[in-house]
N, C-alpha and C. Protein backbone atom coordinates (compact mmCIF):
# COMPACT_ATOMS: atom_id res chain seq x y z
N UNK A 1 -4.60 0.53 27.14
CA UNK A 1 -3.83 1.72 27.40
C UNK A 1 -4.13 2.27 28.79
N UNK A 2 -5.52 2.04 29.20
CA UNK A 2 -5.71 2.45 30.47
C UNK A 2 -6.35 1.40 31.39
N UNK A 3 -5.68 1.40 32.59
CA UNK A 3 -6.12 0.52 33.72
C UNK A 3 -6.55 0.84 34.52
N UNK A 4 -7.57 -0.02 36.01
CA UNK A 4 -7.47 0.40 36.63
C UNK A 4 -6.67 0.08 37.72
N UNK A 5 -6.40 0.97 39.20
CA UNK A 5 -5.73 0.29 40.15
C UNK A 5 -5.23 -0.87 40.12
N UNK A 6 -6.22 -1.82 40.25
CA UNK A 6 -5.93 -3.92 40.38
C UNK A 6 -5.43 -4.33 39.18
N UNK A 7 -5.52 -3.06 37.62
CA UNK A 7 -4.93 -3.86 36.87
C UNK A 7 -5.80 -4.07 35.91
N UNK A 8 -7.29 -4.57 35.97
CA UNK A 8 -7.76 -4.74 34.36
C UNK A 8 -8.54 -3.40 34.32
N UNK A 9 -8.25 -3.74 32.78
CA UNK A 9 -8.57 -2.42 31.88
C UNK A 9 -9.62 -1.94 31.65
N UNK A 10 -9.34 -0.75 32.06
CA UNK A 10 -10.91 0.11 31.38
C UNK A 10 -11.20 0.34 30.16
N UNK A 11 -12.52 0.16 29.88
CA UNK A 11 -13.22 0.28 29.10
C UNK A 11 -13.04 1.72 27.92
N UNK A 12 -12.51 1.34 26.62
CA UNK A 12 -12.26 2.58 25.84
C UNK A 12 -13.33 4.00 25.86
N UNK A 13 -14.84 3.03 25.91
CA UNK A 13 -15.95 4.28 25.42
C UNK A 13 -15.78 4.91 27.10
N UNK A 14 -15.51 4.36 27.96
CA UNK A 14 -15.62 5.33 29.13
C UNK A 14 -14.24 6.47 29.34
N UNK A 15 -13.43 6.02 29.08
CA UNK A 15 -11.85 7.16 28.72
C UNK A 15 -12.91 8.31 27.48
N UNK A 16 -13.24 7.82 26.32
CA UNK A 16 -13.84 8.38 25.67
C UNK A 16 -14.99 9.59 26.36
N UNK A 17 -16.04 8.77 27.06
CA UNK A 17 -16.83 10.15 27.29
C UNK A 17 -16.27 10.63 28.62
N UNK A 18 -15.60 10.15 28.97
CA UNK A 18 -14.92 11.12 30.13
C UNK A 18 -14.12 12.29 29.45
N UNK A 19 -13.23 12.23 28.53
CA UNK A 19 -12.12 13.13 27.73
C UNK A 19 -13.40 14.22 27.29
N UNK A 20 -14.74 13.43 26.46
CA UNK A 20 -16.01 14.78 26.21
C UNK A 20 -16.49 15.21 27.52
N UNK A 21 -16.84 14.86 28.32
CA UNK A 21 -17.15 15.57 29.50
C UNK A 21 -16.09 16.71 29.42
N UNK A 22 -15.07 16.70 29.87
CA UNK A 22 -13.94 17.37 30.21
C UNK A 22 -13.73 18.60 29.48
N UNK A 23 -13.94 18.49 28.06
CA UNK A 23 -13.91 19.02 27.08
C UNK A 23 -15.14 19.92 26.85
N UNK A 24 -16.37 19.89 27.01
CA UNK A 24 -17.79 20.35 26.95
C UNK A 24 -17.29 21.20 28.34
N UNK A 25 -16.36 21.05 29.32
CA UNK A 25 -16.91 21.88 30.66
C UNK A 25 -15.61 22.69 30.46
N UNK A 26 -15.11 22.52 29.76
CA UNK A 26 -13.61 23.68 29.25
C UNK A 26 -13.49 24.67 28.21
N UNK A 27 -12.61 25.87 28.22
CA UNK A 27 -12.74 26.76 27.24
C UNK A 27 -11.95 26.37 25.95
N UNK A 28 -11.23 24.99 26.07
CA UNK A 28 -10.86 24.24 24.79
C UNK A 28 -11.13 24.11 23.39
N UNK A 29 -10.42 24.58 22.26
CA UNK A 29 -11.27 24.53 21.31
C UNK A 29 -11.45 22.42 21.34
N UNK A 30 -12.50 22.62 20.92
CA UNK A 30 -13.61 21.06 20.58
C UNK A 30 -12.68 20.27 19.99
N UNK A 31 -12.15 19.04 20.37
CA UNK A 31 -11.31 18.22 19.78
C UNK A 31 -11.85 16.45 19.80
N UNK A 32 -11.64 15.57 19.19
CA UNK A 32 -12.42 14.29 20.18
C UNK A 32 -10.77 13.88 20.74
N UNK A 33 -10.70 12.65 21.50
CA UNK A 33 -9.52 11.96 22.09
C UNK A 33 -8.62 11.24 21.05
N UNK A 34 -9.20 10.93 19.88
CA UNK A 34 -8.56 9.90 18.79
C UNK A 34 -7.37 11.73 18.00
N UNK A 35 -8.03 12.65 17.92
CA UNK A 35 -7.41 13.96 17.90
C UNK A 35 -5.99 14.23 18.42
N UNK A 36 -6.00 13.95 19.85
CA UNK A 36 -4.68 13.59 20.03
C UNK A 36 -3.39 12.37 19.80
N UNK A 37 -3.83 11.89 19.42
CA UNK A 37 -3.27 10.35 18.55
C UNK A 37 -2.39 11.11 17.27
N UNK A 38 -3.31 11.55 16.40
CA UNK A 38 -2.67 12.90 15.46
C UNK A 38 -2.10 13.63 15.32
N UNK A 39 -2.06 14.53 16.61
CA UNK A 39 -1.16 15.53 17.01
C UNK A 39 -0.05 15.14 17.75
N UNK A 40 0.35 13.96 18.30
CA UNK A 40 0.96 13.34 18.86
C UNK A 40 2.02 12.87 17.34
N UNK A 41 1.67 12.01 16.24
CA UNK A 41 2.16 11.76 15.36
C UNK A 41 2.60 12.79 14.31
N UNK A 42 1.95 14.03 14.68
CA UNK A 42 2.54 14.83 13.48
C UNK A 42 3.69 15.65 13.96
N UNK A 43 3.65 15.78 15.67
CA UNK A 43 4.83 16.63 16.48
C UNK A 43 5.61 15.37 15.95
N UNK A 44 5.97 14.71 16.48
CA UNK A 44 7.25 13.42 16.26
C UNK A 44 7.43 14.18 14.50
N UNK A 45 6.63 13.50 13.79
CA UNK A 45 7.57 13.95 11.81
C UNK A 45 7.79 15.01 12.22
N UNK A 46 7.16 16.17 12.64
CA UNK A 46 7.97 17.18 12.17
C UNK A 46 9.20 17.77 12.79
N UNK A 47 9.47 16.57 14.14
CA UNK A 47 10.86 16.66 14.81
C UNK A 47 11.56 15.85 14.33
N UNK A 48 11.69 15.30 12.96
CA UNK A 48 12.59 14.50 12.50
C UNK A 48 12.57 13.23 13.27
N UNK A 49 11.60 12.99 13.84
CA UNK A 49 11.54 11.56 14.49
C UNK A 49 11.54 10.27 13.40
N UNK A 50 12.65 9.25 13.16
CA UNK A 50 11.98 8.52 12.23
C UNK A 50 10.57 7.72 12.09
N UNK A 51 9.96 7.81 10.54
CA UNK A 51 9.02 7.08 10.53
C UNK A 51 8.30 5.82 10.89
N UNK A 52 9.62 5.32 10.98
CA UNK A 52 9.54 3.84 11.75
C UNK A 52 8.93 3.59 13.33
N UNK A 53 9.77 4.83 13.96
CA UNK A 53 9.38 4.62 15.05
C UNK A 53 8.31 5.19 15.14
N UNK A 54 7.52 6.10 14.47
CA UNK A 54 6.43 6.40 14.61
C UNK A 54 5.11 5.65 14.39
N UNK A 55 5.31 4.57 13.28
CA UNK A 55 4.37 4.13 12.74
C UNK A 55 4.32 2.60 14.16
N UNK A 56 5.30 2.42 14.69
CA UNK A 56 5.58 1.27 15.67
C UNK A 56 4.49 1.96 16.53
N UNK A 57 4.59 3.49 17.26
CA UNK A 57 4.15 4.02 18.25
C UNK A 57 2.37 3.93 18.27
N UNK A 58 1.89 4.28 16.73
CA UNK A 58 0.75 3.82 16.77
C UNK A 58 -0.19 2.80 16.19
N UNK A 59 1.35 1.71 16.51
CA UNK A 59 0.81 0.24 16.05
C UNK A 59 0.18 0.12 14.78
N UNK A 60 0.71 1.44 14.01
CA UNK A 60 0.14 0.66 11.96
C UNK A 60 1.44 -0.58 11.79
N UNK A 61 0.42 -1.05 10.95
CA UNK A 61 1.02 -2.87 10.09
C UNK A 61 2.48 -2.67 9.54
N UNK A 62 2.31 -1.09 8.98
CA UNK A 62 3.88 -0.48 7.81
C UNK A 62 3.76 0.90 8.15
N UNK A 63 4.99 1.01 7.61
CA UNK A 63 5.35 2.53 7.61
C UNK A 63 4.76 3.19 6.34
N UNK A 64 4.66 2.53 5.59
CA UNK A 64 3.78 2.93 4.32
C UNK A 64 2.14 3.78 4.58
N UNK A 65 1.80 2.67 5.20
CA UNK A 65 0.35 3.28 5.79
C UNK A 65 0.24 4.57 6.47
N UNK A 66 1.79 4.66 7.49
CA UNK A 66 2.16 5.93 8.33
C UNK A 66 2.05 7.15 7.65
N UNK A 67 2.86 6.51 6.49
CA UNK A 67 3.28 7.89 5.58
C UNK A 67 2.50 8.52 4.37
N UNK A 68 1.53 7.35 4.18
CA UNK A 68 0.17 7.74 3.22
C UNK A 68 -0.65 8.56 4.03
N UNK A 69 -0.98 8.45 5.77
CA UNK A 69 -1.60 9.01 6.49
C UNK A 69 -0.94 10.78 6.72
N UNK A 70 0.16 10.81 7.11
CA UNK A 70 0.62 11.97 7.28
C UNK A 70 1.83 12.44 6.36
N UNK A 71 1.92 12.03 5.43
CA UNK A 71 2.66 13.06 4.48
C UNK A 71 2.69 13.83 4.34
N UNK A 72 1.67 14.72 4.51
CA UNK A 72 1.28 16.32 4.53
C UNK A 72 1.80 16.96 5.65
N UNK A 73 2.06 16.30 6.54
CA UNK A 73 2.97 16.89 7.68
C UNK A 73 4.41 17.43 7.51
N UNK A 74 5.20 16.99 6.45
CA UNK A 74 6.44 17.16 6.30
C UNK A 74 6.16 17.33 4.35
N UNK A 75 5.73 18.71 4.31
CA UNK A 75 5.99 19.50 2.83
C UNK A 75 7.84 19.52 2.27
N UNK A 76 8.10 20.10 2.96
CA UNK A 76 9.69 20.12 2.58
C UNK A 76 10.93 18.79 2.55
N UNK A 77 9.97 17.78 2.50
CA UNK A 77 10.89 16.52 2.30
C UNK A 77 11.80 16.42 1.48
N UNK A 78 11.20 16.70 0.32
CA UNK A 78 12.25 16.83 -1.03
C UNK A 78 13.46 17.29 -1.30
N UNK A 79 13.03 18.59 -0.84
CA UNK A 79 13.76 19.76 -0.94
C UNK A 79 15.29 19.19 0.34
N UNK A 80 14.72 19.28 1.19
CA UNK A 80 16.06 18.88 2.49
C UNK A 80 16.15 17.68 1.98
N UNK A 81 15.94 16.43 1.55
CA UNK A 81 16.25 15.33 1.04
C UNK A 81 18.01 16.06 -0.19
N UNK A 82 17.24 16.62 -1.62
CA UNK A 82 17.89 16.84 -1.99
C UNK A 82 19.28 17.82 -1.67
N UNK A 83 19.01 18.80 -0.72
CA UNK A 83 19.66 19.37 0.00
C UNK A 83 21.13 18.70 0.62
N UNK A 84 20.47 17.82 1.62
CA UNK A 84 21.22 16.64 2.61
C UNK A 84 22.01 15.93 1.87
N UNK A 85 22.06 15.45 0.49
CA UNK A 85 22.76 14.51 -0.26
C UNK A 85 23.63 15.65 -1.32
N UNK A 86 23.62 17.11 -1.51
CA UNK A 86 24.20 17.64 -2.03
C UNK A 86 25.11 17.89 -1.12
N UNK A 87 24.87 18.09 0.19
CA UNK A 87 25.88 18.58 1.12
C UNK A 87 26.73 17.33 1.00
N UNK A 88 26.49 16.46 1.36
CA UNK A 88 27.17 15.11 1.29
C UNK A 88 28.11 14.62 0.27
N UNK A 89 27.62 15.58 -0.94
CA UNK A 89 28.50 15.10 -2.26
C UNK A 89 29.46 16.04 -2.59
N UNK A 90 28.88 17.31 -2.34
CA UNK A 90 29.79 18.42 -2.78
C UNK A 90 30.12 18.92 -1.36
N UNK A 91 30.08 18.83 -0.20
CA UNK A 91 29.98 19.45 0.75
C UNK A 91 29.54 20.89 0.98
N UNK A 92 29.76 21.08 2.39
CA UNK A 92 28.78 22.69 2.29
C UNK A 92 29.19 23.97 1.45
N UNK A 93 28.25 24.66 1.26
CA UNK A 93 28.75 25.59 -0.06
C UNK A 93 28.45 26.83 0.70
């Protein structure tokens, strides 16, 4: 994910304690870097981004795995699920 200049890649644990450095010298609440990976995936669901492309974005195997991981991100699935297919059948009311 990260390179340098010429091209080969840097080393994960050094992105890593660089992001804690950064973080220890800021008024940030305390987060680690894998933190944003999370918050990154839960903005997308809850913009209606499909799951697919989300689960592609952080390279899980299935979308299954995606959606066992963050389901809790999108409470009102059901509800607008059933919603969306009433509009569709009966149209808007």
């Amino acid at each position: 994910m990260f390179a340098k200049a010429g091209g080969p890649p840097v080393h994960p644990d050094l992105i890593s304690q660089t992001f804690q450095r950064f973080m220890a010298q800021s008024d940030l609440p305390k987060i680690r870097l894998h933190d944003l990976r999370h918050t990154h995936a839960t903005i997308l669901l809850q913009q209606n981004v499909h799951p697919k492309v989300v689960s592609e974005r952080l390279g899980h195997s299935s979308i299954a795995f995606t959606m066992t991981v963050y389901q809790h991100v999108m409470p009102g699935m059901q509800a607008e699920a059933a919603a969306t297919f009433g509009a569709a059948v009966f149209g808007d009311a």
